[in-house]
Protein backbone atom coordinates (compact mmCIF):
# COMPACT_ATOMS: atom_id res chain seq x y z
CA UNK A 1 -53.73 18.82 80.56
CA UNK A 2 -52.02 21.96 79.82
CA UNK A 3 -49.23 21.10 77.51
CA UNK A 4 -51.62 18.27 75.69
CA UNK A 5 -54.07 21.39 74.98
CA UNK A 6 -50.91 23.40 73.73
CA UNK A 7 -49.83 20.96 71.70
CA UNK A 8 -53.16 20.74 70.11
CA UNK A 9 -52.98 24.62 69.58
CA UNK A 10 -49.74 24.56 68.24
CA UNK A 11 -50.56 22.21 65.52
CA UNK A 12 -53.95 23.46 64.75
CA UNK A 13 -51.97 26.99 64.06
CA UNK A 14 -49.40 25.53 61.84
CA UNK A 15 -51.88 23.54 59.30
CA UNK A 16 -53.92 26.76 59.16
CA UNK A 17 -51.30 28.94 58.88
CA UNK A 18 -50.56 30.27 55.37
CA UNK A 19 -46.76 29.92 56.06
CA UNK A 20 -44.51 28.72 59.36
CA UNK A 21 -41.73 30.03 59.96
CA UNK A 22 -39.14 28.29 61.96
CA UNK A 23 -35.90 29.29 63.31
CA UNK A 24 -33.59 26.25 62.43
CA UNK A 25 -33.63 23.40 60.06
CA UNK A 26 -33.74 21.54 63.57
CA UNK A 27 -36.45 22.90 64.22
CA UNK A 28 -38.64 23.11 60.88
CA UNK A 29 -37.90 18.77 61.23
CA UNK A 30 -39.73 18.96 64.43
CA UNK A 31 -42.58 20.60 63.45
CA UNK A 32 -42.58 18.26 60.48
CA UNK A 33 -42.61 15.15 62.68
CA UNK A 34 -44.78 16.74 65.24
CA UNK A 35 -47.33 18.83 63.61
CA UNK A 36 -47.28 17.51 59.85
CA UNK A 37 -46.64 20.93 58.45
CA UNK A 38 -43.41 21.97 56.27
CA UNK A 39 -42.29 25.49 57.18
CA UNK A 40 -39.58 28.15 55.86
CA UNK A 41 -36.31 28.75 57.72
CA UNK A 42 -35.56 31.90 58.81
CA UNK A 43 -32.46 31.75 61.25
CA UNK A 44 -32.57 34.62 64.44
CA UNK A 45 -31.25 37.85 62.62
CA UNK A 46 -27.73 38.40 64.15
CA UNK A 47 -26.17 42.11 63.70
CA UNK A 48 -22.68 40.44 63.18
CA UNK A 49 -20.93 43.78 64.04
CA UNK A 50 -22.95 44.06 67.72
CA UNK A 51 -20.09 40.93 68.20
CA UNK A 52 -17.00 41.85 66.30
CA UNK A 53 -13.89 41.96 68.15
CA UNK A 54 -10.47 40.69 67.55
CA UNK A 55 -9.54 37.12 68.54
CA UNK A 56 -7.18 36.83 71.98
CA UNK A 57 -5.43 33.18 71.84
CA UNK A 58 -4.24 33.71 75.67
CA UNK A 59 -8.01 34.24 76.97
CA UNK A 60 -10.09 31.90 78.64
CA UNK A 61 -12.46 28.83 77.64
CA UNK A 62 -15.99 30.73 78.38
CA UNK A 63 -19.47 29.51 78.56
CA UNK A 64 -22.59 32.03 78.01
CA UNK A 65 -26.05 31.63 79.84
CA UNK A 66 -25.22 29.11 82.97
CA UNK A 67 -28.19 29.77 84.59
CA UNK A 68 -29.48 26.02 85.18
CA UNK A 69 -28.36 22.62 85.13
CA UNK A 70 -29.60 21.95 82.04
CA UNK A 71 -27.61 23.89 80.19
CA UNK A 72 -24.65 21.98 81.14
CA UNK A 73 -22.58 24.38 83.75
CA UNK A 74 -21.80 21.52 86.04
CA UNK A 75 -20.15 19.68 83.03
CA UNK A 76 -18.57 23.23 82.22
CA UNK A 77 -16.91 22.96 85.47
CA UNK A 78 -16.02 19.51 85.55
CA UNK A 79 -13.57 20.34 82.09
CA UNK A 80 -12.33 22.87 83.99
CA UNK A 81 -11.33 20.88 86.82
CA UNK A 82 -9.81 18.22 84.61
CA UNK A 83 -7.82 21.07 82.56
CA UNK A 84 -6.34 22.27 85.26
CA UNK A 85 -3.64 24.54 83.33
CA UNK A 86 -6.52 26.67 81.44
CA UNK A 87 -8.80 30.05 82.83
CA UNK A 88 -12.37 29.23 81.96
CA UNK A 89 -15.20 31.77 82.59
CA UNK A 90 -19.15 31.57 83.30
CA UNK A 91 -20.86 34.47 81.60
CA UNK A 92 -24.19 34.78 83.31
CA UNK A 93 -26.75 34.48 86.21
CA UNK A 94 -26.65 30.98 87.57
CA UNK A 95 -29.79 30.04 89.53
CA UNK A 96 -28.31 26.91 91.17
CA UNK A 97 -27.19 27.68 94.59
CA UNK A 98 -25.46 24.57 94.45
CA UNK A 99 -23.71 25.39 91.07
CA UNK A 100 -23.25 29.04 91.96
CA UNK A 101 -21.07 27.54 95.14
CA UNK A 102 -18.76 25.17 92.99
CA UNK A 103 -17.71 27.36 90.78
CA UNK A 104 -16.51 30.19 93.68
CA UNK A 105 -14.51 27.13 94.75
CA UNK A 106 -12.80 25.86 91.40
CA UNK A 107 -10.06 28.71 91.36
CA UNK A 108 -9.72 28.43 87.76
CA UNK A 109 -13.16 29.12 86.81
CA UNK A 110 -14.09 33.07 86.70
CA UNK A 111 -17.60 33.72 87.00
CA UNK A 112 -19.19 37.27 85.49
CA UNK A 113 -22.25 37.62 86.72
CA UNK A 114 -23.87 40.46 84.08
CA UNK A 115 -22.11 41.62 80.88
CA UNK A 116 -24.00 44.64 79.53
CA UNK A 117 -22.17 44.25 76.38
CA UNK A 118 -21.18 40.37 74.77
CA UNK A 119 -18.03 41.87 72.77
CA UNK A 120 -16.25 41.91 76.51
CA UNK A 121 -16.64 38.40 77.14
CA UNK A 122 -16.12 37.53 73.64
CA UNK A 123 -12.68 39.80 73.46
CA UNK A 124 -11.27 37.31 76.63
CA UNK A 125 -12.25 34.29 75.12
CA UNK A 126 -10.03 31.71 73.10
CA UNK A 127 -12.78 29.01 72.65
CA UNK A 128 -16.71 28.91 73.64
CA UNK A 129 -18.01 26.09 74.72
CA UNK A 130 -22.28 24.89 74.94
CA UNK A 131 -22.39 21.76 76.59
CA UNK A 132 -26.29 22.34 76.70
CA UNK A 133 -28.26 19.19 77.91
CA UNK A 134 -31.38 19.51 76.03
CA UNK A 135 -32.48 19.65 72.32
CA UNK A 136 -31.50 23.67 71.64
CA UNK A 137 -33.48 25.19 68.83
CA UNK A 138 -30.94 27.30 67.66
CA UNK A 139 -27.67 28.38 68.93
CA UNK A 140 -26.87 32.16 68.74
CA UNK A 141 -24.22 31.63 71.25
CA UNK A 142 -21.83 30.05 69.48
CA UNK A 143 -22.82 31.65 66.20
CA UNK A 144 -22.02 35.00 68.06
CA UNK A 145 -18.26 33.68 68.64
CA UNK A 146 -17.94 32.65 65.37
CA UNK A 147 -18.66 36.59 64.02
CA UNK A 148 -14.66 36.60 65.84
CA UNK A 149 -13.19 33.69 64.50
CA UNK A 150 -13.64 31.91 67.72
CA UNK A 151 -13.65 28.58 67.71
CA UNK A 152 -16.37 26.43 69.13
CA UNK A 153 -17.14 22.98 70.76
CA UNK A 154 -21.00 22.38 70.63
CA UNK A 155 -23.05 19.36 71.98
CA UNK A 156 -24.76 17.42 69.53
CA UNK A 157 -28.28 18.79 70.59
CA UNK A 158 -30.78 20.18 68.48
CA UNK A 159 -29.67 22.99 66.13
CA UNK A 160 -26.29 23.49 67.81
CA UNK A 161 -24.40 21.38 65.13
CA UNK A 162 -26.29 23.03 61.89
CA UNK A 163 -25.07 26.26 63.45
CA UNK A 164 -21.49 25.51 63.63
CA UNK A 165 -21.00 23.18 60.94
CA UNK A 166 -17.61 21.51 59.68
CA UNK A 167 -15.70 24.87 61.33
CA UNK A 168 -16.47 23.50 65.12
CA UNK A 169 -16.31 20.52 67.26
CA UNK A 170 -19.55 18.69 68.29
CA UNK A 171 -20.04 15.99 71.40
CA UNK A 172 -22.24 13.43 71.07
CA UNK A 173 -21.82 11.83 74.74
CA UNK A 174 -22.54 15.13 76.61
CA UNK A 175 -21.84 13.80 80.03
CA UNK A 176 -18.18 12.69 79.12
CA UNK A 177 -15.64 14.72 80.02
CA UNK A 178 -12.92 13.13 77.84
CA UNK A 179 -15.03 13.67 75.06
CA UNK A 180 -14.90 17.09 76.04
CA UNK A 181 -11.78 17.56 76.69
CA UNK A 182 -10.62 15.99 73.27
CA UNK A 183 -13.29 17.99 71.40
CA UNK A 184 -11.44 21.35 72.66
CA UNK A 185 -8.11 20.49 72.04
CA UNK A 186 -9.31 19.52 68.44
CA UNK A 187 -10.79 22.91 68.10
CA UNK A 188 -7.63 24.11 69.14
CA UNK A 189 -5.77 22.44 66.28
CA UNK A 190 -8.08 22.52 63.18
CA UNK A 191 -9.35 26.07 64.07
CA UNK A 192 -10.05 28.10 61.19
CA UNK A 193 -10.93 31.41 61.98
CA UNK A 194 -11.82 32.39 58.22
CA UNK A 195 -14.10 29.57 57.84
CA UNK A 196 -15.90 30.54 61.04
CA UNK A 197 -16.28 33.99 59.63
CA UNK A 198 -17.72 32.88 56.16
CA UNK A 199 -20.29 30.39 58.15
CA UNK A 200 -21.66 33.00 60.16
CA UNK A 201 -22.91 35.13 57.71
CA UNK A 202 -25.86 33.00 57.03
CA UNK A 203 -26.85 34.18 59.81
CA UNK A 204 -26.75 37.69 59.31
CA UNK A 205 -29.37 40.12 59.84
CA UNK A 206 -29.71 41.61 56.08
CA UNK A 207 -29.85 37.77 54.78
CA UNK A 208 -32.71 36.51 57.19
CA UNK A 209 -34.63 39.91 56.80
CA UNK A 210 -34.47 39.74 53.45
CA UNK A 211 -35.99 36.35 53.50
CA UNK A 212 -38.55 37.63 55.35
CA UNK A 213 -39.29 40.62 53.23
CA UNK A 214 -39.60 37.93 50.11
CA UNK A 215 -41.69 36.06 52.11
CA UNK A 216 -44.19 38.51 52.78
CA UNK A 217 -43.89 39.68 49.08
CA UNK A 218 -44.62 36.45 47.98
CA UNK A 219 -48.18 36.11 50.45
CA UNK A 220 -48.84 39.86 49.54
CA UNK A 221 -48.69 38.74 45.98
């Protein structure tokens, strides 16, 4: 009863609404299919230079936020298992006892639990990977990397894809390691540090406020 009211909430607001905004083309499709209603998109302002560092090639394969199974840890671990000759690294709280346990057992996976500031992680990293399990709306993870030229292997869920483009890999079968495994070792070869670069500024805070100012120019008006 409680999520059929919110839904009806959610789409009275947006065909009332002067203007949606939604955070992803991913997203402003759902809310087409769902709700009827077209909406701007204005991406999560990123300060790129809160994530600037300089690229290390010898640092580990990392994964940010894996704090439930859902986002995909347990498949994080299971590349690491089968890449045996790589460091990977869990950035993050993990909730999952049962997750939490594997990965103090896996002695090539490094687990941080807190990182007060993202550049540290990012400055250790070679490649980020999101194997995320459900339909994410954006992806500021791997857009973060990408501020660093680091190259990224995304599952094919919900924005994840549109935020990495042509410059990373994406996985369509989530649960398959090889695909995984392949995916990263692609990255590894076509990676294009530039290209990240130029991507990411889309994402920039001073573009996505400044659709926001025009915006509310535009309703002022």
């Amino acid at each position: 009863p409680f999520l059929r009211q919110n839904f009806y909430e959610y789409r009275s607001a947006t065909n009332e609404a002067t203007h949606t905004i939604a955070n992803s083309n991913f997203t402003a499709d759902k809310i087409r299919e769902l709700f009827g209603a077209e909406s701007e998109v204005i991406y999560p302002p990123i300060d790129l230079e809160n994530y600037r560092t300089e690229y290390d090639r010898n640092g580990y394969i990392t994964m940010v936020n894996p704090r439930a199974e859902y986002k995909g840890p347990d498949i994080f671990m299971d590349i690491a298992e089968r890449m045996s000759d790589e460091e990977f690294l869990l950035v993050g709280p993990i909730s999952s006892a049962k997750i939490k346990k594997r990965a103090g057992k896996i002695q090539n996976v490094h687990h941080w639990e807190w990182c007060e500031d993202m550049r540290d992680a990012y400055a250790e990293s070679k490649l980020v990977v999101v194997p995320s399990r459900v339909e994410e709306s954006f992806g500021r993870v791997p857009a973060e990397a990408m501020v660093s030229g680091i190259p990224c292997v995304v599952s094919d869920r919900g924005g994840l894809p549109e935020v990495v483009g042509d410059t990373g890999e994406v996985v369509e079968n989530v649960n398959s390691v090889s695909e995984w495994v392949a995916a990263i070792q692609r990255a590894f070869e076509r990676h294009d540090p530039e290209a990240q670069k130029e991507r990411v500024q889309r994402f920039s805070a001073e573009r996505q406020v400044e659709k926001l100012n025009e915006l509310i120019d535009e309703m002022v008006e």
